[in-house]
Protein backbone atom coordinates (compact mmCIF):
# COMPACT_ATOMS: atom_id res chain seq x y z
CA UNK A 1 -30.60 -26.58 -9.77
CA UNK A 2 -30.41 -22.85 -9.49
CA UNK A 3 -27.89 -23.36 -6.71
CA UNK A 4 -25.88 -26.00 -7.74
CA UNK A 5 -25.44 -22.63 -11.15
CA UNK A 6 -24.66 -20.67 -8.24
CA UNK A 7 -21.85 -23.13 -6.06
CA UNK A 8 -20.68 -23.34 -9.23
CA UNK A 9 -20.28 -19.38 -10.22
CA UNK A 10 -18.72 -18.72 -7.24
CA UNK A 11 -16.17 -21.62 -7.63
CA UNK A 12 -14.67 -20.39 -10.64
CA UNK A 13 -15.08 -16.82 -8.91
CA UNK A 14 -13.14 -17.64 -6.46
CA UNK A 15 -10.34 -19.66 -8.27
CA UNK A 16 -9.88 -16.57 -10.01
CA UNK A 17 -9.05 -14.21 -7.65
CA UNK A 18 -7.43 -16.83 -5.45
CA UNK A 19 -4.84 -16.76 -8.61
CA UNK A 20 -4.95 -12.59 -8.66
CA UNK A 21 -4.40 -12.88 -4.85
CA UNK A 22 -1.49 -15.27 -5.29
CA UNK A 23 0.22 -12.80 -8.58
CA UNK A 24 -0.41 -9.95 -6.06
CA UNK A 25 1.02 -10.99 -2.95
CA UNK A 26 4.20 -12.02 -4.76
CA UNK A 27 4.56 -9.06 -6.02
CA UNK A 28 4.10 -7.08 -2.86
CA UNK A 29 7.02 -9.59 -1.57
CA UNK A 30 9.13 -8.67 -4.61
CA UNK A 31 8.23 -4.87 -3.74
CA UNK A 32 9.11 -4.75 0.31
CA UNK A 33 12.46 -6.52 -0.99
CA UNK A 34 13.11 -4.44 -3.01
CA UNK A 35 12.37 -1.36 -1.15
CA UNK A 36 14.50 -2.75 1.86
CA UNK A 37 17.36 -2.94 -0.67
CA UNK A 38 17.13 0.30 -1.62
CA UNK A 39 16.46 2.07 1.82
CA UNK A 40 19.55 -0.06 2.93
CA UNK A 41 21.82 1.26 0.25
CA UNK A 42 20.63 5.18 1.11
CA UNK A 43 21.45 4.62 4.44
CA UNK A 44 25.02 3.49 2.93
CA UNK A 45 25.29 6.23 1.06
CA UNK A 46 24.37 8.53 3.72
CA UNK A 47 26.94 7.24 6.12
CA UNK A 48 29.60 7.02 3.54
CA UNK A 49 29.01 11.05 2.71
CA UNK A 50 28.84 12.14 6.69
CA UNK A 51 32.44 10.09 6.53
CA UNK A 52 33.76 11.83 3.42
CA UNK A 53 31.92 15.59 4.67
CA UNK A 54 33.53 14.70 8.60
CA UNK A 55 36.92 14.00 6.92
CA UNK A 56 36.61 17.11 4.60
CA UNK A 57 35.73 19.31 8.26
CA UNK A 58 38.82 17.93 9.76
CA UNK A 59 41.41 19.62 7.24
CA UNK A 60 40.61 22.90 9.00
CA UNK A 61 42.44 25.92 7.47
CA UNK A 62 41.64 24.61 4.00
CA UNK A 63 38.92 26.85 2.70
CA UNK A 64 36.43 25.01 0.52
CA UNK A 65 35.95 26.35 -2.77
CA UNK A 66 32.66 27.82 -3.39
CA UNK A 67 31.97 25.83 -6.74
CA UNK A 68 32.41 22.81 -4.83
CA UNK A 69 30.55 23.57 -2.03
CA UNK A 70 27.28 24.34 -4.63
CA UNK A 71 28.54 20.96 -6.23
CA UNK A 72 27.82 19.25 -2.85
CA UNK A 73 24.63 21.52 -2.10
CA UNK A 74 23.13 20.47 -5.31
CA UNK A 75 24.03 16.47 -4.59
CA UNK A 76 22.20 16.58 -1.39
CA UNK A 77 19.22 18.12 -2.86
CA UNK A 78 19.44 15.14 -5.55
CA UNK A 79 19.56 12.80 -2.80
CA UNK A 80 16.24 14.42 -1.14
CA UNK A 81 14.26 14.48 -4.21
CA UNK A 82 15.57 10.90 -4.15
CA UNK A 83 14.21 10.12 -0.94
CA UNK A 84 10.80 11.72 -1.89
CA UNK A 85 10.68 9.29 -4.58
CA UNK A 86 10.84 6.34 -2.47
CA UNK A 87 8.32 7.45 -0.16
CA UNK A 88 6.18 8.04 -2.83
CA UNK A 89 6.49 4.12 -3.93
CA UNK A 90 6.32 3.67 -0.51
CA UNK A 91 2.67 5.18 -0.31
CA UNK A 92 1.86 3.65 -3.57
CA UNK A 93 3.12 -0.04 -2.15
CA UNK A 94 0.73 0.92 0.69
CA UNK A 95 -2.20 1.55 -1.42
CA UNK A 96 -1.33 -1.50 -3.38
CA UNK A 97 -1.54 -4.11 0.14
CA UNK A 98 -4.76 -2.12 1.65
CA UNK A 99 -6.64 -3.23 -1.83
CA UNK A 100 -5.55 -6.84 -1.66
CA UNK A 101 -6.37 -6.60 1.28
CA UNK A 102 -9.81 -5.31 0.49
CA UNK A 103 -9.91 -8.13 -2.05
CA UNK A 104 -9.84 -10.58 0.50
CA UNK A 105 -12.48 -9.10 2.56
CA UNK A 106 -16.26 -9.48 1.86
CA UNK A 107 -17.30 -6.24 0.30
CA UNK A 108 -19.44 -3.73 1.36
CA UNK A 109 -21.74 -3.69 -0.33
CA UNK A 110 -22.59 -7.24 -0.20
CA UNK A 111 -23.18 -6.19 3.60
CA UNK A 112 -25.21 -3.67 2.69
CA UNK A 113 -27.36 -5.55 0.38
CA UNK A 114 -27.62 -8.75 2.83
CA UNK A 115 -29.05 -5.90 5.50
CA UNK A 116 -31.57 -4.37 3.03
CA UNK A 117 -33.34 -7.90 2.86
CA UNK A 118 -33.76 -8.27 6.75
CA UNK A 119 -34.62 -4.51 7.24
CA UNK A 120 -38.18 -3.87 8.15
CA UNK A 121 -40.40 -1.44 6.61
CA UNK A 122 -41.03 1.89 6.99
CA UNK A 123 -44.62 1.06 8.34
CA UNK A 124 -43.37 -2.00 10.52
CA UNK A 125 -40.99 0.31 12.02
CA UNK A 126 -43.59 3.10 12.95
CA UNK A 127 -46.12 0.36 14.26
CA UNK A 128 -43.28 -1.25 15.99
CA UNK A 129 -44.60 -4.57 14.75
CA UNK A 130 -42.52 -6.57 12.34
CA UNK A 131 -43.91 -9.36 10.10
CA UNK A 132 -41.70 -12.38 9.06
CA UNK A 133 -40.55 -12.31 5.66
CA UNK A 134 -41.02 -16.45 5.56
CA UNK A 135 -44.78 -16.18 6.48
């Protein structure tokens, strides 16, 4: 009886977080896409500017005002706080796949708790004789 409450605990248990599981991983899927799209278009952008900057170099005796070289300065340093933004999701995504992860995994301390009822006593230890728990 008492395990047949048990079998069915754990069904619904795990139904439950098979459907967290399922919500999770799709959006972890949604997230790496996403993340690929935008590291692609930086990567565009980045091109696109050594291009424009390259072209810019090639006029030679034009001197470069210095308004718009603090202009360009300052559009850089957008793009780099830019950049630390996405590797800031990109920790954050990380964190986000080690604990589904984890959710998949038996926990700890169900380990722990399975090893406290087969560890022997302190007085079985120092006697070196241990008694079965089933006698």
């Amino acid at each position: 009886m008492w395990g047949e409450v048990l079998a069915n605990e754990r069904k619904l248990l795990r139904k439950e977080y098979t459907a967290k599981i399922a919500v999770l991983e799709a959006r972890i899927k949604e997230l790496e896409q996403h993340h690929s799209l935008e590291a692609k278009f930086f990567e565009m952008e980045h091109r696109l500017d050594a291009r424009q900057l390259a072209r810019e170099s090639k006029r030679g005796s034009e001197m470069i005002p210095q308004s718009e070289l603090l202009a360009k300065i300052e559009k850089l340093q957008r793009r780099i706080d830019d950049l630390k933004k996405v590797a800031d999701l990109d920790s954050r995504f990380r964190e986000l796949a080690e604990r589904v992860a984890n959710l998949k995994k038996p926990t700890a301390s169900k380990r722990v708790s399975l090893s406290l009822l087969t560890r022997p006593s302190a007085e079985e230890r120092s006697t070196g004789r241990i008694a079965r728990k089933d006698q």
